[in-house]
Protein backbone atom coordinates (compact mmCIF):
# COMPACT_ATOMS: atom_id res chain seq x y z
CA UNK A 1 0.00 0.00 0.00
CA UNK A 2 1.56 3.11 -1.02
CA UNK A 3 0.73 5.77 1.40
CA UNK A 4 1.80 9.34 1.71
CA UNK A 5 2.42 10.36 5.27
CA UNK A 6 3.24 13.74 5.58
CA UNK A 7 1.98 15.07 9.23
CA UNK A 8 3.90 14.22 12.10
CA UNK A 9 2.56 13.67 15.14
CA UNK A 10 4.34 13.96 18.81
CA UNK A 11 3.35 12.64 22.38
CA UNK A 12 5.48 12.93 25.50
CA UNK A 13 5.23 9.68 27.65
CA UNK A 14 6.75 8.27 30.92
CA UNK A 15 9.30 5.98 31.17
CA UNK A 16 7.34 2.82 31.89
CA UNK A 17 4.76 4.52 29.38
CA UNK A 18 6.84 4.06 26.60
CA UNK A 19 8.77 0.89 27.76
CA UNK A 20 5.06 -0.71 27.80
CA UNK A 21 5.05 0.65 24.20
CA UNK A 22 8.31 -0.62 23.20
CA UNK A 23 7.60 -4.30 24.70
CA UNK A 24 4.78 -4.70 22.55
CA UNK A 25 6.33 -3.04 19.93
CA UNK A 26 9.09 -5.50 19.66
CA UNK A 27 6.82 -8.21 20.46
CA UNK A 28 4.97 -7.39 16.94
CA UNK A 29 7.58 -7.28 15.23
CA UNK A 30 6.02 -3.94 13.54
CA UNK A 31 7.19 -0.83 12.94
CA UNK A 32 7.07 2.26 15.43
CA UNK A 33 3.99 3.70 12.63
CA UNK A 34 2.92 0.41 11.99
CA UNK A 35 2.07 -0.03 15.62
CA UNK A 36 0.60 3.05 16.08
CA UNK A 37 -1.90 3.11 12.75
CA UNK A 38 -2.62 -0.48 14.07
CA UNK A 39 -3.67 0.69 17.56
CA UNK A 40 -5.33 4.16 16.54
CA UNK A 41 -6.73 1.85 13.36
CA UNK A 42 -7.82 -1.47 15.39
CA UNK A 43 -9.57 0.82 18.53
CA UNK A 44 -12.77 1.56 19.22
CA UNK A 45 -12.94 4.79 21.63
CA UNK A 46 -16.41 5.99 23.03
CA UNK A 47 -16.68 9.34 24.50
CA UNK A 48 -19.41 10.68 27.01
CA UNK A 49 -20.41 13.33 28.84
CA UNK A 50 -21.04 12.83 32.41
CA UNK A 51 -24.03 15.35 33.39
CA UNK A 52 -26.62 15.56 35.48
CA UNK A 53 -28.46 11.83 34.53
CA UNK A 54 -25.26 10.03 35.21
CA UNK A 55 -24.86 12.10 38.59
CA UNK A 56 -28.28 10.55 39.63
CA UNK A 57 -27.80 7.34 38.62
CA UNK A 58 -24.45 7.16 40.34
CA UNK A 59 -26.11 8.76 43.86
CA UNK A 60 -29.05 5.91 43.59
CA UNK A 61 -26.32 3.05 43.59
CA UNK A 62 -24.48 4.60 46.39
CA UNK A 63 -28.00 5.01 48.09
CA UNK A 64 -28.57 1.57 47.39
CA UNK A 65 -24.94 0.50 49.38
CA UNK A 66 -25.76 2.49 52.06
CA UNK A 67 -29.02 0.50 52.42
CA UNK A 68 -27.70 -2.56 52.05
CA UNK A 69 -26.05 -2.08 55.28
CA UNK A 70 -29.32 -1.84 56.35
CA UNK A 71 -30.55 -5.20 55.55
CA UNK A 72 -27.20 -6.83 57.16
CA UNK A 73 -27.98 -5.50 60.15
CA UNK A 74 -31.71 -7.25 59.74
CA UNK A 75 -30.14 -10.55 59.02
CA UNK A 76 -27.47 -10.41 61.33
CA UNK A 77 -30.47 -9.45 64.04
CA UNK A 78 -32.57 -12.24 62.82
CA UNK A 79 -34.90 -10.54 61.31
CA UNK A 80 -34.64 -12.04 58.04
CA UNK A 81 -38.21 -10.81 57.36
CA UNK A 82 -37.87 -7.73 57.40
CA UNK A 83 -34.12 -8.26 55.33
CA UNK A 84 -36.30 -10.29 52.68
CA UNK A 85 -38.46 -6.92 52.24
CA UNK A 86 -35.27 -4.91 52.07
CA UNK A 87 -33.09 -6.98 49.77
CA UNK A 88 -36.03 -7.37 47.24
CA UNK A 89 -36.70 -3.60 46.93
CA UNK A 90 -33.50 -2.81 46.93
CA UNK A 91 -32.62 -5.63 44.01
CA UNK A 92 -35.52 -3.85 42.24
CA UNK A 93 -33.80 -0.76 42.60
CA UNK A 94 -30.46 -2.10 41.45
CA UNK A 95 -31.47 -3.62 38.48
CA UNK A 96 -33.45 -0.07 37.09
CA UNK A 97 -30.27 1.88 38.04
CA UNK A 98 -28.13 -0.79 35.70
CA UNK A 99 -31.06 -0.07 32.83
CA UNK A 100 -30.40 3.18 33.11
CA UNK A 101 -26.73 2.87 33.47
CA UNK A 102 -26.74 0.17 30.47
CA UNK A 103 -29.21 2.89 28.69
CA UNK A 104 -26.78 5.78 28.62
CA UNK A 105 -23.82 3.29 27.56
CA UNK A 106 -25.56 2.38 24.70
CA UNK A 107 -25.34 6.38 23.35
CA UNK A 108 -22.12 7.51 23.49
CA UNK A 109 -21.58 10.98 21.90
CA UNK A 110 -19.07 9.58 19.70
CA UNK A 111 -17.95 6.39 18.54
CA UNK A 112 -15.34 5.28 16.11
């Protein structure tokens, strides 16, 4: 493929940055470009912006840890009734916080 590559590009990395770089460099056997055109080429990067829906979602899971301390305490004082109660609701509200969560992962604002 004859390509003509006339922009350079520049990037300042750590040490163990680029010695991670060079390792699997070497171990491809490619090219410093090569390697690079494969990563940028062979990489799928989704971007999103973290507002105010993400925010809530994020407080009801904590919400939901901090309760589940609540229904420990009701199994660890033999009330496993009332822990039952608790651990269902709050497994109801788990799994419409990951719906959500799952929801907003599904748009990202842009995907290559």
């Amino acid at each position: 493929m004859n390509r003509n590559r006339d922009k350079q590009f520049n990037i300042r990395l750590t040490e163990k940055e680029l010695e991670a770089f060079e390792k699997k460099r070497k171990a491809s056997g490619m090219s410093k470009t090569d390697f690079f055109m494969k990563l940028v080429r062979g990489s799928n990067i989704k971007v999103y912006r973290f507002d105010d829906e993400v925010k809530s979602i994020v407080h009801e899971l904590r919400k939901i840890g901090v309760n589940l301390n609540q229904v420990a305490y009701f199994a660890n004082t033999f009330q496993s009734d009332k822990a039952q109660v608790a651990l269902r609701y709050y497994q109801k509200s788990f799994c419409e916080a990951m719906d959500r969560l799952s929801a907003f992962l599904d748009k990202p604002l842009v995907e290559d």
